[in-house]
N, C-alpha and C. Protein backbone atom coordinates (compact mmCIF):
# COMPACT_ATOMS: atom_id res chain seq x y z
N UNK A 1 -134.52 -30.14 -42.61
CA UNK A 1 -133.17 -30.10 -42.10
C UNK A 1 -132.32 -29.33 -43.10
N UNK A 2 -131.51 -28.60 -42.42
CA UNK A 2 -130.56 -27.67 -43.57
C UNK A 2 -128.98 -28.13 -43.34
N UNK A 3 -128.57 -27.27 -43.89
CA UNK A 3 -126.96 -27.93 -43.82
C UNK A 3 -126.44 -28.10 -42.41
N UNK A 4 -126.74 -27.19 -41.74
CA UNK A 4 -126.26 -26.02 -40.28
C UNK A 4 -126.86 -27.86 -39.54
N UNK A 5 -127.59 -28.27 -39.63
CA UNK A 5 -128.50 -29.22 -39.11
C UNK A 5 -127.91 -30.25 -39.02
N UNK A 6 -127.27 -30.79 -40.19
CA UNK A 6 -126.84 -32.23 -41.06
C UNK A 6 -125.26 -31.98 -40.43
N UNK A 7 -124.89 -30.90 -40.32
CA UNK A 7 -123.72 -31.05 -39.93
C UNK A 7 -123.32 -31.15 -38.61
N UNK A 8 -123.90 -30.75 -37.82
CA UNK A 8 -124.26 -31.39 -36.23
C UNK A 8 -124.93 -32.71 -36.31
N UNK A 9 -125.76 -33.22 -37.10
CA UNK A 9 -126.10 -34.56 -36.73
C UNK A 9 -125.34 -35.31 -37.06
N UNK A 10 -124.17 -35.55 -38.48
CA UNK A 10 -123.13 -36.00 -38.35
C UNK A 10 -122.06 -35.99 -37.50
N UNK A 11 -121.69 -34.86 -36.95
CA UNK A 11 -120.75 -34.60 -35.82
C UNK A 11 -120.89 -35.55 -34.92
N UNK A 12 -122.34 -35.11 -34.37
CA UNK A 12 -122.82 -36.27 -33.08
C UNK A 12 -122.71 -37.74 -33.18
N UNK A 13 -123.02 -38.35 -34.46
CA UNK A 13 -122.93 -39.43 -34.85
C UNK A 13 -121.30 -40.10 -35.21
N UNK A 14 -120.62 -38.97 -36.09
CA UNK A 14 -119.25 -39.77 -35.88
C UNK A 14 -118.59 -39.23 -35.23
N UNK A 15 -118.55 -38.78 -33.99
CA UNK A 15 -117.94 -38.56 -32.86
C UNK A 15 -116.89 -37.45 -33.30
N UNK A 16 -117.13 -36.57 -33.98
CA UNK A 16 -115.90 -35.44 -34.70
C UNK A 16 -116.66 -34.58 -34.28
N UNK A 17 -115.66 -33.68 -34.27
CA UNK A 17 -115.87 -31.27 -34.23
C UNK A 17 -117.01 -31.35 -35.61
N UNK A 18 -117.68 -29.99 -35.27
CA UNK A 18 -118.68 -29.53 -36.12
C UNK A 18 -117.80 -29.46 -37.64
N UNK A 19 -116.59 -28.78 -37.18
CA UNK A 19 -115.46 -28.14 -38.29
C UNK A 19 -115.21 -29.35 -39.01
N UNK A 20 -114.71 -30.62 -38.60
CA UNK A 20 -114.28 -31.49 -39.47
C UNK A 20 -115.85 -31.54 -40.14
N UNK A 21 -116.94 -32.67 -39.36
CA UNK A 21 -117.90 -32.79 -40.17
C UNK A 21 -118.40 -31.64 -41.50
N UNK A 22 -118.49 -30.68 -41.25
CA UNK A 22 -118.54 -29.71 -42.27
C UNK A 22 -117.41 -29.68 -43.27
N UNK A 23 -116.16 -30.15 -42.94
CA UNK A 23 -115.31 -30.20 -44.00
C UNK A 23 -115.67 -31.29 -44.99
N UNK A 24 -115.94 -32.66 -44.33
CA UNK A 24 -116.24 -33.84 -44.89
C UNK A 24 -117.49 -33.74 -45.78
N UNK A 25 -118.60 -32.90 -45.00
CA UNK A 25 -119.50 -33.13 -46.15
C UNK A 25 -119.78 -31.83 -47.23
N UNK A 26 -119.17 -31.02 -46.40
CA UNK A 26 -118.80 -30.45 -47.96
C UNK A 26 -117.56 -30.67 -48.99
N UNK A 27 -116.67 -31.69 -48.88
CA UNK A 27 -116.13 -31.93 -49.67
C UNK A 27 -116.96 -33.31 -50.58
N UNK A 28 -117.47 -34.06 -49.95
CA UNK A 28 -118.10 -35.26 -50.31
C UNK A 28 -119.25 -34.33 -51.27
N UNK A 29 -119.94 -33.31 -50.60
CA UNK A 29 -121.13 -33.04 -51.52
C UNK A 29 -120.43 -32.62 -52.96
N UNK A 30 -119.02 -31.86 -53.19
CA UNK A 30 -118.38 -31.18 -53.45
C UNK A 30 -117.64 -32.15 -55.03
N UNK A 31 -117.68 -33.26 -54.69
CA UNK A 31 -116.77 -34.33 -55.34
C UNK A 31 -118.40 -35.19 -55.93
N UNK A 32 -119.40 -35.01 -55.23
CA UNK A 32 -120.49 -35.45 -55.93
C UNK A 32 -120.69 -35.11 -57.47
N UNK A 33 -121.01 -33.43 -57.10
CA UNK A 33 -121.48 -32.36 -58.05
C UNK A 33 -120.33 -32.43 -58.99
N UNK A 34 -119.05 -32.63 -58.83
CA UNK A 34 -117.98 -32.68 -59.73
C UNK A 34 -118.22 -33.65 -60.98
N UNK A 35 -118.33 -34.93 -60.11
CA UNK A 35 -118.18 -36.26 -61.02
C UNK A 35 -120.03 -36.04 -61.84
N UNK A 36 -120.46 -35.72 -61.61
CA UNK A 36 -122.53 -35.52 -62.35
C UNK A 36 -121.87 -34.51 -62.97
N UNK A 37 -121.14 -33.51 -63.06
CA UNK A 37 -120.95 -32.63 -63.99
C UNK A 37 -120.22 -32.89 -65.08
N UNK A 38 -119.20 -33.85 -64.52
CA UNK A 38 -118.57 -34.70 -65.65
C UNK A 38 -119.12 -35.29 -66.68
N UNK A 39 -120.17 -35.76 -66.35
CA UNK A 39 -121.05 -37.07 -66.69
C UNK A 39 -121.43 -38.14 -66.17
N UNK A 40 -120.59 -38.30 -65.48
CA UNK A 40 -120.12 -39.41 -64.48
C UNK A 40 -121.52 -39.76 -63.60
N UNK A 41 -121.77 -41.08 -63.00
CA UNK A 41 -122.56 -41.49 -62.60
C UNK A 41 -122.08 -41.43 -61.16
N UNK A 42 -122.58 -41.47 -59.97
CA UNK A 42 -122.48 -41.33 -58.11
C UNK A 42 -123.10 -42.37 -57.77
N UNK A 43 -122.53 -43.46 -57.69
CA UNK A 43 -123.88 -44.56 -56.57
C UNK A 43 -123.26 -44.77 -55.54
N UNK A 44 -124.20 -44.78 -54.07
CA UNK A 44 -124.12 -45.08 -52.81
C UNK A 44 -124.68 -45.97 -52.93
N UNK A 45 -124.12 -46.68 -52.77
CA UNK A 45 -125.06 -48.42 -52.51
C UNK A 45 -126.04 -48.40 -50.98
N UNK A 46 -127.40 -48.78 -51.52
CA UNK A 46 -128.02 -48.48 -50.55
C UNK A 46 -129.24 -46.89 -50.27
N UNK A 47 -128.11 -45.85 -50.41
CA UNK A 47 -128.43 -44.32 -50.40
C UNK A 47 -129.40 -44.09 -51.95
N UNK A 48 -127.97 -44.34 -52.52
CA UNK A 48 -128.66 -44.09 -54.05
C UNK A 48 -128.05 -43.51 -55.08
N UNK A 49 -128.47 -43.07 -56.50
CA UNK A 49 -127.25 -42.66 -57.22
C UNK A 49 -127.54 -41.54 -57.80
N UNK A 50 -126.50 -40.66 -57.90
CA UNK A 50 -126.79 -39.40 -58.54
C UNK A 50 -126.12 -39.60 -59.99
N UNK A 51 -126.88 -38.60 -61.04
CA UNK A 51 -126.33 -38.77 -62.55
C UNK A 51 -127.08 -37.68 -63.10
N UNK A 52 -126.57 -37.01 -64.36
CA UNK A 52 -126.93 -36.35 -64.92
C UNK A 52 -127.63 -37.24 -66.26
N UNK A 53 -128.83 -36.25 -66.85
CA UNK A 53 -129.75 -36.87 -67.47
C UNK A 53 -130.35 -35.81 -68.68
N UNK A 54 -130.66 -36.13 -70.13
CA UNK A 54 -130.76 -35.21 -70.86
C UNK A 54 -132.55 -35.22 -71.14
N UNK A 55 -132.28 -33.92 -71.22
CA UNK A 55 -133.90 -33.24 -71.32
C UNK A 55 -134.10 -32.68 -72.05
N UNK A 56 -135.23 -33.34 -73.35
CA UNK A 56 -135.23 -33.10 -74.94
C UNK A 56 -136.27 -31.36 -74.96
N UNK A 57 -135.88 -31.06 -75.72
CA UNK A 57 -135.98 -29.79 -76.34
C UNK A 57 -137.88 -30.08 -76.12
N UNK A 58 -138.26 -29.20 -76.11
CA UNK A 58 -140.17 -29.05 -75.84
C UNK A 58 -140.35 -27.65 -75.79
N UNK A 59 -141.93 -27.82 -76.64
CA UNK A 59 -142.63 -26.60 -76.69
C UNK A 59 -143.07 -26.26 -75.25
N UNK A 60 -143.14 -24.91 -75.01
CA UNK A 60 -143.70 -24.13 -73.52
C UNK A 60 -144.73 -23.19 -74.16
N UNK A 61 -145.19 -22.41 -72.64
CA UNK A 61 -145.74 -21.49 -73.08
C UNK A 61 -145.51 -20.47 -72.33
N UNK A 62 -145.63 -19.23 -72.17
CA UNK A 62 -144.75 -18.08 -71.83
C UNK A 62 -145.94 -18.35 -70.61
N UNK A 63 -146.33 -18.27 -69.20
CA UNK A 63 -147.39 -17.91 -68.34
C UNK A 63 -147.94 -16.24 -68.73
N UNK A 64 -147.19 -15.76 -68.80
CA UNK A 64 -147.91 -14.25 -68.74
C UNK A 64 -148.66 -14.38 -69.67
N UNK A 65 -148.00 -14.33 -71.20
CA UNK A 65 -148.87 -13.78 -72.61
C UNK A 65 -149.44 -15.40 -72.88
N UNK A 66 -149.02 -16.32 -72.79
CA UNK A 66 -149.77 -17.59 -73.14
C UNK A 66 -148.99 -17.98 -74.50
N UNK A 67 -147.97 -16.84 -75.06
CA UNK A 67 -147.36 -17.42 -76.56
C UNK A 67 -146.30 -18.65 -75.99
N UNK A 68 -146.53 -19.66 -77.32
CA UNK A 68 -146.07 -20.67 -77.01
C UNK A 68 -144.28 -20.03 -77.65
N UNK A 69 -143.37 -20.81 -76.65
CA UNK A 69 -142.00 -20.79 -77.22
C UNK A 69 -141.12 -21.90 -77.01
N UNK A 70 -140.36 -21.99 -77.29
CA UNK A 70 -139.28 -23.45 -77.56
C UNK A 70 -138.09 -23.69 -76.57
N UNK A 71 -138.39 -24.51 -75.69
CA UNK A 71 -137.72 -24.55 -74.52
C UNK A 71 -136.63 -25.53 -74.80
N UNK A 72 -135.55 -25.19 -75.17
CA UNK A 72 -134.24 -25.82 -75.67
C UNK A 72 -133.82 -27.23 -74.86
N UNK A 73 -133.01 -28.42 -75.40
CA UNK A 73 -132.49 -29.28 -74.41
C UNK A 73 -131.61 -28.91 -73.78
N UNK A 74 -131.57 -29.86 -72.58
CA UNK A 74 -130.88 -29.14 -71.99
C UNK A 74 -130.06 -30.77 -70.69
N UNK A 75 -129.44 -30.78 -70.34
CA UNK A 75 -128.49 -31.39 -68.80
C UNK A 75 -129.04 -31.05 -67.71
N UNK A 76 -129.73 -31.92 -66.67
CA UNK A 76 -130.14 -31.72 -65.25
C UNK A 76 -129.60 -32.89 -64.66
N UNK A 77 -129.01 -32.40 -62.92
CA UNK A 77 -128.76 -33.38 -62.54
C UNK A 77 -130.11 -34.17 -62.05
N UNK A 78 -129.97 -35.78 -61.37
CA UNK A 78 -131.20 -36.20 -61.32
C UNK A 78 -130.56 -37.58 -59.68
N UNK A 79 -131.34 -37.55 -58.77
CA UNK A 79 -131.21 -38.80 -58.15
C UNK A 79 -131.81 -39.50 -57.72
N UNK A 80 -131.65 -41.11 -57.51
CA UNK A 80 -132.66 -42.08 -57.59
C UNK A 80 -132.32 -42.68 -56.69
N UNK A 81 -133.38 -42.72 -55.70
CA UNK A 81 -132.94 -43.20 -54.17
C UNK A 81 -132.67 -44.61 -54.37
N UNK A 82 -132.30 -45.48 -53.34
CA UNK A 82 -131.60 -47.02 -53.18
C UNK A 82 -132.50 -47.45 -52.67
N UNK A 83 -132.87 -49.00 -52.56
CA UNK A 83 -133.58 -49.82 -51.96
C UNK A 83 -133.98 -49.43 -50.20
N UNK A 84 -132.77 -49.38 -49.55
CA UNK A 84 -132.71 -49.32 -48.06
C UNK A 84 -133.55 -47.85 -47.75
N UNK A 85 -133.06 -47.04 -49.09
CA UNK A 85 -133.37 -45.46 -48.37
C UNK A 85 -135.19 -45.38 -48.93
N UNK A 86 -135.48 -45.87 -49.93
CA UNK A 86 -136.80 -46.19 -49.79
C UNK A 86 -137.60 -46.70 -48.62
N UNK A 87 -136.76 -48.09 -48.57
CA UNK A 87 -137.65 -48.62 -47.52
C UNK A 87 -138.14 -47.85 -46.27
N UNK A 88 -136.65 -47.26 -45.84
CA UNK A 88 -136.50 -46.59 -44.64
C UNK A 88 -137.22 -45.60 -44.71
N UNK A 89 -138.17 -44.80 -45.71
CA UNK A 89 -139.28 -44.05 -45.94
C UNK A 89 -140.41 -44.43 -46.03
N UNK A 90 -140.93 -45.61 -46.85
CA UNK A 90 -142.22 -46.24 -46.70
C UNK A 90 -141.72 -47.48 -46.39
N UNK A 91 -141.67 -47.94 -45.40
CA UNK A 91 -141.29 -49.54 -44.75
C UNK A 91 -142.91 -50.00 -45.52
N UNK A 92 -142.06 -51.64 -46.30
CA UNK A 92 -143.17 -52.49 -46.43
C UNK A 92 -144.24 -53.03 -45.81
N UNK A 93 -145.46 -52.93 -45.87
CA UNK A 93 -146.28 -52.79 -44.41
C UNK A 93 -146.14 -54.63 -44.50
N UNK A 94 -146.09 -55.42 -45.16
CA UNK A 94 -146.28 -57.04 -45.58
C UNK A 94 -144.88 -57.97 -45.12
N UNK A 95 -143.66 -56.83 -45.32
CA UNK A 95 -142.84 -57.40 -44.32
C UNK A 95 -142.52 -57.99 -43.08
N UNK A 96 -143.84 -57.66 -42.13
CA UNK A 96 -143.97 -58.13 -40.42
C UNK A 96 -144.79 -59.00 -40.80
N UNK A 97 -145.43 -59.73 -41.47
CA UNK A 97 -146.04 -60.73 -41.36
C UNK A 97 -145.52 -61.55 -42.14
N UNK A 98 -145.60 -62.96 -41.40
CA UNK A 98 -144.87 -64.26 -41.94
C UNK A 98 -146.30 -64.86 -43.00
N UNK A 99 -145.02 -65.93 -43.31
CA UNK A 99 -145.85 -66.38 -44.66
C UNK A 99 -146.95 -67.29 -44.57
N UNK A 100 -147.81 -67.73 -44.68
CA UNK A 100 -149.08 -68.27 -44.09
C UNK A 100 -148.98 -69.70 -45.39
């Protein structure tokens, strides 16, 4: 699914124009990326939380020539899905059965 996608399936779902939904979630994506750039932590309760996370300095190696070189630290953003949005991907198979 791409944006073009997400923004019609929101539309349909909260009963708004393509135009608003596209305003909404690109401002929401918009105010995400802001606050993780800050430093700032994003949790959707449920969805999940976005945060930026530091990534210690490590040796590499070039692929072409194979010389090893020093791949600096560095800031990536990072997100960690929520309970519900897990589930809702691998549902517990032990959940439909009662307790014996």
């Amino acid at each position: 699914m791409n944006k073009g996608e997400l923004v019609d399936a929101v539309a349909e779902k909260a009963t708004v124009t393509k135009k608003q939904a596209d305003a909404v979630l690109s401002a929401a994506l918009e105010a995400i990326m802001e606050a993780v750039s800050d430093g700032d932590k994003v949790t959707l309760v449920g969805f999940g939380s976005f945060e930026s996370r530091e990534r210690k300095a490590r040796e590499g190696r070039n692929p072409k020539t194979g010389a090893k070189m020093e791949i600096p630290a560095t800031r990536v953003p990072a997100f960690s899905a929520g309970k519900l949005f897990k589930d809702r991907v691998a549902p517990d198979k032990n959940a439909d059965k009662a307790p014996e």
